[in-house]
Protein backbone atom coordinates (compact mmCIF):
# COMPACT_ATOMS: atom_id res chain seq x y z
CA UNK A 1 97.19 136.31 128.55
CA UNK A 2 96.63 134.63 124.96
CA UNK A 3 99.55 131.94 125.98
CA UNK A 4 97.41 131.33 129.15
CA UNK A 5 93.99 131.12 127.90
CA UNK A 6 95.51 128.47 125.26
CA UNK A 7 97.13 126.18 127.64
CA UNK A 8 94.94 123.37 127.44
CA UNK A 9 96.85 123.19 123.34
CA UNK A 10 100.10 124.25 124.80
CA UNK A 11 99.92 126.98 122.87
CA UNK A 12 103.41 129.06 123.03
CA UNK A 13 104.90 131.78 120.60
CA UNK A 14 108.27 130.43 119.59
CA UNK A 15 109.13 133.31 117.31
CA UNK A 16 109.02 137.08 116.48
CA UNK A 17 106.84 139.00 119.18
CA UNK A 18 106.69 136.39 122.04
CA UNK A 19 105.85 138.71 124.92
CA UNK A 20 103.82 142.28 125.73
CA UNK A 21 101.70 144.34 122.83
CA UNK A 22 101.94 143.74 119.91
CA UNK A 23 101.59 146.67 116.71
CA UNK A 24 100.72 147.34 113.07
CA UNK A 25 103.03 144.88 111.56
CA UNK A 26 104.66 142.61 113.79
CA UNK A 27 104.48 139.17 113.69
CA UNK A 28 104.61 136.35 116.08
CA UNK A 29 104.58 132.43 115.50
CA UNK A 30 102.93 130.20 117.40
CA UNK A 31 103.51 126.17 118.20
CA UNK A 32 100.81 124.28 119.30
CA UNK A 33 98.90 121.16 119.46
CA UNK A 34 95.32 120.85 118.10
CA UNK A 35 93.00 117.53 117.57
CA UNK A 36 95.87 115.77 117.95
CA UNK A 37 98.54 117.47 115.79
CA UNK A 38 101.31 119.65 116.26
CA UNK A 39 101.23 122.99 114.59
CA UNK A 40 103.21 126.17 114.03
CA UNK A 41 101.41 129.17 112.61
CA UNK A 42 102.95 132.96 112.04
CA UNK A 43 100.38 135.60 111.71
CA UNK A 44 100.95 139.56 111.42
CA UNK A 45 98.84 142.27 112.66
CA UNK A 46 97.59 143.64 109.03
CA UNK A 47 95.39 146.38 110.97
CA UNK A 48 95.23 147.85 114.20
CA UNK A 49 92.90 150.86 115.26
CA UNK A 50 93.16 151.07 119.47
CA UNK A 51 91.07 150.80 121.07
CA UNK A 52 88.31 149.77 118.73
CA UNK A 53 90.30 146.63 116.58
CA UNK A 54 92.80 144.79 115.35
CA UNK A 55 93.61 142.08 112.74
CA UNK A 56 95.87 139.36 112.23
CA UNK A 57 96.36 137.50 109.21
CA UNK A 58 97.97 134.14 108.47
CA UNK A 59 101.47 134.36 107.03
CA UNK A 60 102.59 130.33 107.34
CA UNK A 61 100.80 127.99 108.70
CA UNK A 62 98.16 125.25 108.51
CA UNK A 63 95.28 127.10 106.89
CA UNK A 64 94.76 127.91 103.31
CA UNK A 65 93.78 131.36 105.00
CA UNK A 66 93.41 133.26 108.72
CA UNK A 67 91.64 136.05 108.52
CA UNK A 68 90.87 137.15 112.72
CA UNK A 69 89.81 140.45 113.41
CA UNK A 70 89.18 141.62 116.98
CA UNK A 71 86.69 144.28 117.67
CA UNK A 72 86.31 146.19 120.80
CA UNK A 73 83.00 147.94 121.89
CA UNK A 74 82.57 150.10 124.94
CA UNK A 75 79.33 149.15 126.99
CA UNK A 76 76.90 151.65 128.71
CA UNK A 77 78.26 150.65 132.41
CA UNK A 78 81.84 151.07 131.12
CA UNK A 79 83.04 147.67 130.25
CA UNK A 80 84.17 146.13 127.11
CA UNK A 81 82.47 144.03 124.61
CA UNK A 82 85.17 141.76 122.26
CA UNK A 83 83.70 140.13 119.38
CA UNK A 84 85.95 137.96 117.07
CA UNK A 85 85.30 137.49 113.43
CA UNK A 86 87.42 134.78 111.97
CA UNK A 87 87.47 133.74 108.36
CA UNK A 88 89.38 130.56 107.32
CA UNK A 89 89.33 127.83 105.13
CA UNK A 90 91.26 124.36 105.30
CA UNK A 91 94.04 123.60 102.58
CA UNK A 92 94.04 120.78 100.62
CA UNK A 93 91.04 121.07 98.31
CA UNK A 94 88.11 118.93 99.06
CA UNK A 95 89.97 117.15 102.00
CA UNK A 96 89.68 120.76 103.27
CA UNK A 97 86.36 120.98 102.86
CA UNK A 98 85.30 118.27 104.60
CA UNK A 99 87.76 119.03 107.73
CA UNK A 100 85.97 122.15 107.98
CA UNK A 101 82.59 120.87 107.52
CA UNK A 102 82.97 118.10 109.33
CA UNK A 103 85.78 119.14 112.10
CA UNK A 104 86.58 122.97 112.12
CA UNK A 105 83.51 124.62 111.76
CA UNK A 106 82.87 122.92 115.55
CA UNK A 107 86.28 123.20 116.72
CA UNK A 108 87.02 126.75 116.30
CA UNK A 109 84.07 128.93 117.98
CA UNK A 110 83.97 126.20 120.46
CA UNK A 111 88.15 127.34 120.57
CA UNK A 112 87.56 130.59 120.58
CA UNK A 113 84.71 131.17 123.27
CA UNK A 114 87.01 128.70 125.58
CA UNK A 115 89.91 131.44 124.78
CA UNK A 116 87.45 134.70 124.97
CA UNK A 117 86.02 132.93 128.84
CA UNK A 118 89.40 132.48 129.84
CA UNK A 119 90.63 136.13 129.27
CA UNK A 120 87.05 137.33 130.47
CA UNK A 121 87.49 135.92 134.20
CA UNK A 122 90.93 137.37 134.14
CA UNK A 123 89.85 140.67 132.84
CA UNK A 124 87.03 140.64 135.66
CA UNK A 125 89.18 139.16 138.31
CA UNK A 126 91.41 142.78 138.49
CA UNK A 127 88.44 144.33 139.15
């Protein structure tokens, strides 16, 4: 579902966990293409409580940190609420800080609700 909800950045996992659930500890990398450049990025599931959350961190890749925990919150009519909480910053010092201010800061909730409307309509659609 993640692969699929990416596809617009060709988003693919080339390594470790490429397919089903993944647990406490696992890993997975991912290749894909974002404003314009190609990127691979390995992140591990630091923490993991089903159903209510899980994290994954940044182990290699483009950001000086990726910090992206998932939360999970049942609803009175018995759906499911997802919020993400992501905390990164931009390597390279002040050239960093002006992608982010400038670039990321945009990009990635903008990313991210494209991602969490993409997996909503599926969720809903096998129901």
């Amino acid at each position: 579902m993640h692969t699929a909800s990416m596809a617009g950045s060709g988003e693919q996992a080339v390594g470790g966990v490429t397919s089903g659930r993944m647990r406490l500890g696992d890993s997975v990398t991912w290749q894909a293409r974002h404003l314009g450049l190609r990127w691979r990025m390995t992140s591990r599931i630091s923490a993991h409580e089903p159903p209510h959350y899980f994290v994954d961190e940044q182990v290699t890749g483009p950001f000086k940190h990726w910090h992206h925990a998932h939360y999970f919150e049942p609803t009175r009519d018995g759906g499911t609420v997802m919020r993400d909480v992501i905390d990164f910053a931009a390597p390279l010092g002040l050239l960093g800080t002006i992608a982010e201010t400038t670039v990321l800061n945009r990009y990635m909730p903008r990313l991210i609700r494209a991602r969490n409307s993409h997996i909503k309509a599926i969720v809903e659609s096998a129901h």
